[in-house]
Each structure stands twice: as C-alpha cells, then as structure tokens.
C-alpha atoms as a PDB file:
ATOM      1  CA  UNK A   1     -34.432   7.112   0.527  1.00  0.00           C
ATOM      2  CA  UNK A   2     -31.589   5.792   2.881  1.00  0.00           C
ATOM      3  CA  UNK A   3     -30.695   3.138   0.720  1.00  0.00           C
ATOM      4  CA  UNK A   4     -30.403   5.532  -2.276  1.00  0.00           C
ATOM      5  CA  UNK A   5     -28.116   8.259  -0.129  1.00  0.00           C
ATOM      6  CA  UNK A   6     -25.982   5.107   0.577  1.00  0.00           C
ATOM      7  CA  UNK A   7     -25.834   3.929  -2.808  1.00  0.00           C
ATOM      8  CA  UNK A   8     -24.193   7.454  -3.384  1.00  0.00           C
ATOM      9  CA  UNK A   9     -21.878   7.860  -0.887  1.00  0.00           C
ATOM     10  CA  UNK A  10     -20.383   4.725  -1.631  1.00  0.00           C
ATOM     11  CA  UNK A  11     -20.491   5.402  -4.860  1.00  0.00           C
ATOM     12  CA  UNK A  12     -18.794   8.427  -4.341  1.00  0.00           C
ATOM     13  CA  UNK A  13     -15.812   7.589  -2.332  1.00  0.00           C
ATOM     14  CA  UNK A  14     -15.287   4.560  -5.168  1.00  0.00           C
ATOM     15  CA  UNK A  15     -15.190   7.347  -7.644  1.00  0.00           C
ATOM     16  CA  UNK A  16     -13.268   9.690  -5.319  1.00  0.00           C
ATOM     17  CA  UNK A  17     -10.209   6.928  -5.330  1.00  0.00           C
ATOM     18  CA  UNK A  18      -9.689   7.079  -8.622  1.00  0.00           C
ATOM     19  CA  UNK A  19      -7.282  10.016  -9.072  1.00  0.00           C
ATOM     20  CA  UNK A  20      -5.349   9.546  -6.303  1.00  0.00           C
ATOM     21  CA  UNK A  21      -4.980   5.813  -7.620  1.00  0.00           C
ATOM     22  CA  UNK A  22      -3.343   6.943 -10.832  1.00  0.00           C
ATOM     23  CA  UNK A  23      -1.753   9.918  -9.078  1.00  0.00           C
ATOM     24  CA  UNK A  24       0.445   7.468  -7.365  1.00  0.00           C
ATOM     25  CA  UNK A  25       1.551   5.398 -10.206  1.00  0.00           C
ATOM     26  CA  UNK A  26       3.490   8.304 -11.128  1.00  0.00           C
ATOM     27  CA  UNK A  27       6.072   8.298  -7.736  1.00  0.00           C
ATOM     28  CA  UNK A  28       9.560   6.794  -8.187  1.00  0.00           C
ATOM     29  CA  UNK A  29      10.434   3.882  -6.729  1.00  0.00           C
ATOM     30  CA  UNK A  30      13.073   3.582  -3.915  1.00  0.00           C
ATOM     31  CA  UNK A  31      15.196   1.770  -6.748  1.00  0.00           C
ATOM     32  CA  UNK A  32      15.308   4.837  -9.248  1.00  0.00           C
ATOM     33  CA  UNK A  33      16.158   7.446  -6.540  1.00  0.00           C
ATOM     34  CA  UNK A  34      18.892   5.556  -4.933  1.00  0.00           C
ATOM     35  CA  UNK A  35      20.304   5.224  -9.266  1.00  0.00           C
ATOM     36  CA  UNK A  36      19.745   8.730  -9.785  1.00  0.00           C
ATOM     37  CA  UNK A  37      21.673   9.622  -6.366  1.00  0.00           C
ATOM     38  CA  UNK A  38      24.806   7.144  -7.587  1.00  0.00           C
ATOM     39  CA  UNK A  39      24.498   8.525 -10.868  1.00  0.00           C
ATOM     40  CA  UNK A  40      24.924  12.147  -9.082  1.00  0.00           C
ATOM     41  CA  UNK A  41      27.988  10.982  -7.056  1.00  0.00           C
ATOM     42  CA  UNK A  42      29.547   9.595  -9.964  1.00  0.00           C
ATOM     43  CA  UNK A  43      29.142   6.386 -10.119  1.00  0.00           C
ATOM     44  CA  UNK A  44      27.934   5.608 -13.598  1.00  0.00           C
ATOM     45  CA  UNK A  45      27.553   1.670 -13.058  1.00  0.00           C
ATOM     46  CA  UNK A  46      25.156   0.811 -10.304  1.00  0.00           C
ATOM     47  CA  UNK A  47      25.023  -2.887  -9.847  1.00  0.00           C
ATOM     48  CA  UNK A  48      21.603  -4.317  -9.000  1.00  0.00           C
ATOM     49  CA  UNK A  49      22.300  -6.804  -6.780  1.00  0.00           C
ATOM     50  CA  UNK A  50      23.515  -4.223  -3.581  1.00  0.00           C
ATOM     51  CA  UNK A  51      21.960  -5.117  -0.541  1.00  0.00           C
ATOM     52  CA  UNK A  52      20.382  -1.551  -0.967  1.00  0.00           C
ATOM     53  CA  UNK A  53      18.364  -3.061  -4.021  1.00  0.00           C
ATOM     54  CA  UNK A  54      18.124  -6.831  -2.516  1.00  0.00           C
ATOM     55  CA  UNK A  55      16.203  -5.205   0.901  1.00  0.00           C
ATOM     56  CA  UNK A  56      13.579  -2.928  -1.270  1.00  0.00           C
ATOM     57  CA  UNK A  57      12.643  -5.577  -3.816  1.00  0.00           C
ATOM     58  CA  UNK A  58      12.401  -7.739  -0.699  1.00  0.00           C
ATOM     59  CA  UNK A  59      10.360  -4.988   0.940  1.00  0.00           C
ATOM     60  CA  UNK A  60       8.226  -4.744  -1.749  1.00  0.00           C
ATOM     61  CA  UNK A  61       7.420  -8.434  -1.931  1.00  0.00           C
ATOM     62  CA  UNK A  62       6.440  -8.586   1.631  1.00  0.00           C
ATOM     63  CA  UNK A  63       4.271  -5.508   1.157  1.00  0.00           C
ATOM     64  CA  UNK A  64       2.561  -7.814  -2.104  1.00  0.00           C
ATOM     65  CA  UNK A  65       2.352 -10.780  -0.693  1.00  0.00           C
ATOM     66  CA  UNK A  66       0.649  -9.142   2.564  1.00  0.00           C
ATOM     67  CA  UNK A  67      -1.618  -7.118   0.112  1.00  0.00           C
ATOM     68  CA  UNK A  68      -2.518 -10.559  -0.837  1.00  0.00           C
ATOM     69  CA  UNK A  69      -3.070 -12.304   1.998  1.00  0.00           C
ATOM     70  CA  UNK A  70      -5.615  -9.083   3.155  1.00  0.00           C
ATOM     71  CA  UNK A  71      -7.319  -9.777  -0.175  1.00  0.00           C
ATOM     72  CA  UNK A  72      -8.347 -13.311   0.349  1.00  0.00           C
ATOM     73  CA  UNK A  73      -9.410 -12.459   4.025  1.00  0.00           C
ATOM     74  CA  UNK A  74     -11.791  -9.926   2.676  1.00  0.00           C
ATOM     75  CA  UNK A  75     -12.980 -12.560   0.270  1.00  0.00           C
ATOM     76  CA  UNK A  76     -13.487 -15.500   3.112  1.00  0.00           C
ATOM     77  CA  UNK A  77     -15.167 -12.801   5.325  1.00  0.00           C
ATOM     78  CA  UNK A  78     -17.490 -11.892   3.179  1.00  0.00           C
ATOM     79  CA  UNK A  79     -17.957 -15.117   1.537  1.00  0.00           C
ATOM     80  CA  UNK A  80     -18.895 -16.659   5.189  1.00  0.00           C
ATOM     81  CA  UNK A  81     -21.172 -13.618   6.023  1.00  0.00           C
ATOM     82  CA  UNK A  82     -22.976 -14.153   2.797  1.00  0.00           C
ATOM     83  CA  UNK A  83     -23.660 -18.321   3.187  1.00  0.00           C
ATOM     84  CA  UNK A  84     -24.711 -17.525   7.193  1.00  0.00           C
ATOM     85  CA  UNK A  85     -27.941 -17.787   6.232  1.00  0.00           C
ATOM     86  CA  UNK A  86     -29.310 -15.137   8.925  1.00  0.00           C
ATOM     87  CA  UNK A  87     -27.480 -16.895  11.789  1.00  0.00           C
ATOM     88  CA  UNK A  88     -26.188 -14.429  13.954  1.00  0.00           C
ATOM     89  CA  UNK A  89     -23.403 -16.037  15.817  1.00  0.00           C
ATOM     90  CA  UNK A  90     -21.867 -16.404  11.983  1.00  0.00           C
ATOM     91  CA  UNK A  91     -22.442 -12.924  10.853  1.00  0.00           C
ATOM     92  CA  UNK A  92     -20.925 -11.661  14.121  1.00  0.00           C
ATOM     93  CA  UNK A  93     -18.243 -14.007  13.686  1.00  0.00           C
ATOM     94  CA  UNK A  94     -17.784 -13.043   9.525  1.00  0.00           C
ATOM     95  CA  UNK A  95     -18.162  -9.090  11.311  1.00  0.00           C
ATOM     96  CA  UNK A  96     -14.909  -9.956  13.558  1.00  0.00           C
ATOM     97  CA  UNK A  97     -12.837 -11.085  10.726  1.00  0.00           C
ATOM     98  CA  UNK A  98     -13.274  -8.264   8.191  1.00  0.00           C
ATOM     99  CA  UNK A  99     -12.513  -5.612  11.211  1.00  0.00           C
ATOM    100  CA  UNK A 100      -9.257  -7.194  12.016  1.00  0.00           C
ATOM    101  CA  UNK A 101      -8.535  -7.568   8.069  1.00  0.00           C
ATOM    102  CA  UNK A 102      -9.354  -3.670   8.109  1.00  0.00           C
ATOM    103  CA  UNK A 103      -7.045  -3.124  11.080  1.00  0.00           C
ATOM    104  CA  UNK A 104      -4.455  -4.719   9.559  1.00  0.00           C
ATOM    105  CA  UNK A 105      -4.569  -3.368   6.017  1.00  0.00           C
ATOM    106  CA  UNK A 106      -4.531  -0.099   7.975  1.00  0.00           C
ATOM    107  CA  UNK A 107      -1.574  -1.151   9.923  1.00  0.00           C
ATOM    108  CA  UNK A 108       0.482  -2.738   6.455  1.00  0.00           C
ATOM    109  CA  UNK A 109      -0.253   0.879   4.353  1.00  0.00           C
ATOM    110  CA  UNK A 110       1.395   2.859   7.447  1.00  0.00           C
ATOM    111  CA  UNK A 111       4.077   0.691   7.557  1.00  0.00           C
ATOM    112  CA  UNK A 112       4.780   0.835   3.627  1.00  0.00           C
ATOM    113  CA  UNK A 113       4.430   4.685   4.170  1.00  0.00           C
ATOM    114  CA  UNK A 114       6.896   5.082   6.784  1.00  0.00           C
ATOM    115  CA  UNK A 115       9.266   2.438   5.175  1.00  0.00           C
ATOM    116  CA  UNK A 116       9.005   4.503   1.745  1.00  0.00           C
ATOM    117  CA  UNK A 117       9.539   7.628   3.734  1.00  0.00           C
ATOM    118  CA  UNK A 118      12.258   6.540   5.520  1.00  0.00           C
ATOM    119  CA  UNK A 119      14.139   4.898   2.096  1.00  0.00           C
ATOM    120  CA  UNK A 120      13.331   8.408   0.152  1.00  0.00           C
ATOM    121  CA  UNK A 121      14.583  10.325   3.137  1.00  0.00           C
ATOM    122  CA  UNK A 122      18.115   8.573   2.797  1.00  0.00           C
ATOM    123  CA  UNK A 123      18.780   8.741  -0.820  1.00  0.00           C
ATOM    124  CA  UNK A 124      17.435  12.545  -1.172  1.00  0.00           C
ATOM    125  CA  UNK A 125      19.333  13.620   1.608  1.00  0.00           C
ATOM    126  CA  UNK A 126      22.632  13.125  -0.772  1.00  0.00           C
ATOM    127  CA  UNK A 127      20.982  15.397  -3.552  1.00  0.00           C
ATOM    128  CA  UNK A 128      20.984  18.974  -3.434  1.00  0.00           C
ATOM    129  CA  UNK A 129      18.503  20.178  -5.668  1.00  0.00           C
ATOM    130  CA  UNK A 130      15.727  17.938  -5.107  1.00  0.00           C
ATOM    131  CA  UNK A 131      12.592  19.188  -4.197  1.00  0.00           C
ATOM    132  CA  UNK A 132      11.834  16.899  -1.132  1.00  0.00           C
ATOM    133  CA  UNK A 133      13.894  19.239   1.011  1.00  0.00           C
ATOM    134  CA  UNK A 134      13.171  22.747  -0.219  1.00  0.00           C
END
C-alpha cells in the first residue's frame, strides 16, 4: 500500500510539471524585450553585438552549461548509489552528493530568476504600456 501511494505522488508531481513546463516556453527572452524597447525609442536598427546582448547570451550559457554540469552529478550520484551494492558508507556517501546537487540546482534557478527579473525590470521600465508595471 505505501509503495503504491508513492508510486502516485511521484507520479503526480511528474505530471503536475508539465504545464508549467510549456507555460514557460512562452516568456520573452531578455533579448526581445530590450528590441522591442529600442524599437519603441526609435531606434529601428538594433545591432546584436551590444554588450547588452553579449552579457545575456553569456548569461544564458552559464545558466546551460551549469544546468549541465547538475545533470551529470545527478547521473554519477545515482549511478554510484545504484553499483554500492548495499554498502552503507557508499550509499551515504552517493546520499551526500545528490543533496548538494539539489542545493545547488536550487541555488542556480534563484539566481536565473533574479537575474531575469532584474534584466526585465530594466528594459520594461522604459515602456509605458506594458503590463509588468500596471
């Protein structure tokens, strides 16, 4: 009976991240809003290579590459608490590793958030009729 009323939950909260997954593909990037704000101001041509544009694609590489690096941690973790063959000292040890990979995922998705609320922030601030600040 426990092992079926985990089999849901876990079921459900992998079901339960699946519209808020593809609600988010539908934000704008820090890119478009800072094109639609020049666009506003009058400036029709909005070169790419600003250092406005340089710091969020290299913001968003970071963020990718750290995504990345959290992935294959999860992967060794659970790879070295599957071969530990009931030792305890290993499973402890596989235990450690996939908290602080948890931790730090934790700590990389609040600093995307407050990076991609501090970049929106700026370039709505410049338009008027954007619903951000109404």
């Amino acid at each position: 009976m426990k092992k079926f009323i985990y089999t849901l939950v876990v079921m459900g909260l992998l079901l339960s991240a699946v519209p808020i997954t593809a609600l988010a593909q539908g934000e704008p990037s820090i890119g478009d809003t800072l094109f639609e704000v020049a666009t506003q101001g009058g400036y029709s041509e909005v070169k790419e290579d600003t250092l406005v544009f340089t710091v969020a694609k290299g913001l968003r590489f970071f963020f990718s590459v750290l995504g990345i690096i959290f992935l294959i941690i999860i992967v060794y973790a659970g790879f070295r608490w599957m071969t530990a063959g009931g030792n305890e000292e290993q499973i402890s040890e596989a235990k450690k590793w996939l908290t602080n990979s948890i931790i730090g995922l934790i700590i990389i998705i609040l600093a995307y958030s407050i990076t991609y609320f501090v970049g929106a922030a700026v370039s709505y601030s410049t338009v008027s009729d954007h619903p951000f600040y109404d």
